[in-house]
C-alpha atoms as a PDB file:
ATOM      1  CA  UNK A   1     -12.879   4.597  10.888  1.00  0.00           C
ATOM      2  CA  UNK A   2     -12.365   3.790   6.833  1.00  0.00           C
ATOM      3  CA  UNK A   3      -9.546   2.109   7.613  1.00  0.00           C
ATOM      4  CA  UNK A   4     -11.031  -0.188  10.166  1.00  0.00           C
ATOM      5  CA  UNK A   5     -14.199  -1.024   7.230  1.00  0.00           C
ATOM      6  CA  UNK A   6     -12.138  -2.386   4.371  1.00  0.00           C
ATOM      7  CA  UNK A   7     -10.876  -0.538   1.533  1.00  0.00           C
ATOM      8  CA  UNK A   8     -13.663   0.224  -0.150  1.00  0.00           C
ATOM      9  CA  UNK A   9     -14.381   2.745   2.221  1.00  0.00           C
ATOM     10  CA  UNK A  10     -12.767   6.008   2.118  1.00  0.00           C
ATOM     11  CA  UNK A  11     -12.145   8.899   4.407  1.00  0.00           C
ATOM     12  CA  UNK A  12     -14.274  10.693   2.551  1.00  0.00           C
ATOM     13  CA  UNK A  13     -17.295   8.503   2.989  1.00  0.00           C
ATOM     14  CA  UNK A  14     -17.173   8.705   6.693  1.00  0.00           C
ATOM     15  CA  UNK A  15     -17.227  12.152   6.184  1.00  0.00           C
ATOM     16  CA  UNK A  16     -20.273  11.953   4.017  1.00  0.00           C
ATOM     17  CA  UNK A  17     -21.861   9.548   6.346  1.00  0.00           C
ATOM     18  CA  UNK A  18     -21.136  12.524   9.249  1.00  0.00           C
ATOM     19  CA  UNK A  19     -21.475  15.968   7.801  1.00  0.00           C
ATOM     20  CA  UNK A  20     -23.958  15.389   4.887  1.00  0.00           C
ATOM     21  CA  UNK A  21     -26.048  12.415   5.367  1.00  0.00           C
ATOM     22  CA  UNK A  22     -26.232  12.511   8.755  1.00  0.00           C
ATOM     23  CA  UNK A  23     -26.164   8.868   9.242  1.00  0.00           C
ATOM     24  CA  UNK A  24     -24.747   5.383   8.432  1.00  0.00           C
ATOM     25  CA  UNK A  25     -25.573   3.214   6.043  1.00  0.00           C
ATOM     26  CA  UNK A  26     -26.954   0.568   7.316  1.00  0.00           C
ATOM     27  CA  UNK A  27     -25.208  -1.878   4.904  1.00  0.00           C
ATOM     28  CA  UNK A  28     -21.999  -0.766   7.961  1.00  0.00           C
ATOM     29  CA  UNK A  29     -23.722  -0.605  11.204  1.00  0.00           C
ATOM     30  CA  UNK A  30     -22.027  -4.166  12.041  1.00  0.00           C
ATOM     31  CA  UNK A  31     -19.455  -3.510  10.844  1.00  0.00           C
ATOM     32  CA  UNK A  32     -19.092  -0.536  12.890  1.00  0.00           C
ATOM     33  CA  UNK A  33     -20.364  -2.397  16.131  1.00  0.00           C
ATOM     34  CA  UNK A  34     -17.446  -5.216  15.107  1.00  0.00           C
ATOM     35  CA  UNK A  35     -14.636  -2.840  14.343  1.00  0.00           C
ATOM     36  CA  UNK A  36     -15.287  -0.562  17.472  1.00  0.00           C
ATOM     37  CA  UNK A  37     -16.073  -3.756  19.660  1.00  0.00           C
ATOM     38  CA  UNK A  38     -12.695  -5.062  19.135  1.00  0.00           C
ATOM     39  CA  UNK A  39     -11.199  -1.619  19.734  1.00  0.00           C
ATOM     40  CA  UNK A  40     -12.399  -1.542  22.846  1.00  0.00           C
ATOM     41  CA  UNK A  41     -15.424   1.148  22.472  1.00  0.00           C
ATOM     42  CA  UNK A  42     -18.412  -0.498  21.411  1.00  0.00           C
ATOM     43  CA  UNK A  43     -20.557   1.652  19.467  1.00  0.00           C
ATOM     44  CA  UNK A  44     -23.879  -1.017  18.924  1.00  0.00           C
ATOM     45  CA  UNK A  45     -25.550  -1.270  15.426  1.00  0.00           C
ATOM     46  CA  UNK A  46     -28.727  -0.513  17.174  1.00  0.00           C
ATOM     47  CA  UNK A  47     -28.061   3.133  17.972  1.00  0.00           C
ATOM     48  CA  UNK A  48     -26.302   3.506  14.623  1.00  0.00           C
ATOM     49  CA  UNK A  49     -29.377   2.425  12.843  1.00  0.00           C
ATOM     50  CA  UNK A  50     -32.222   1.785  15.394  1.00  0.00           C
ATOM     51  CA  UNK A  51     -35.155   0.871  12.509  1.00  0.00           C
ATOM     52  CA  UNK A  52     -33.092  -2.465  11.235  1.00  0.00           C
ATOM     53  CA  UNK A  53     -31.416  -3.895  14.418  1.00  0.00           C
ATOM     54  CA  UNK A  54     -32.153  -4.090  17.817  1.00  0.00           C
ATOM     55  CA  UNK A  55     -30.189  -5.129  20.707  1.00  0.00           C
ATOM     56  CA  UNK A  56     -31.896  -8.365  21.778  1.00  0.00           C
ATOM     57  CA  UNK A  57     -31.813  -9.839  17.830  1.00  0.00           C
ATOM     58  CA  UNK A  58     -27.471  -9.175  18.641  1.00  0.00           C
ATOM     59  CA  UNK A  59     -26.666  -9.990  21.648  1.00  0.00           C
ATOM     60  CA  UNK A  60     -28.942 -13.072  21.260  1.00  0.00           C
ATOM     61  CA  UNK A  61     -26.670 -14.242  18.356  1.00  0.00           C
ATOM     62  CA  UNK A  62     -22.905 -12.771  19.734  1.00  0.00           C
END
């Protein structure tokens, strides 16, 4: 996943983002949703981080 969210990202982010913080920043949600998209296995912004984006506000602008 830090590989597919530039470089300034690192492993040990992610692993942050997993095991202490217990969520994404939302600063990467799209990023997430664009990166997995692409890869075949959407994971939306909008269950990544449900109180700034919401479904209808992305797919109305895809």
């Amino acid at each position: 996943m830090a590989d597919l969210l530039g470089p300034k990202v690192k492993q040990q982010h992610v692993w942050n983002w997993l095991n202490r913080d217990k969520r994404l920043p939302e600063r990467y949600a799209m990023r997430v949703h664009r990166a997995t998209e692409a890869k075949g296995t959407l994971v939306p912004a909008w269950e990544l981080c449900p109180e700034a984006f919401c479904e209808e506000d992305i797919v109305a602008t895809a």
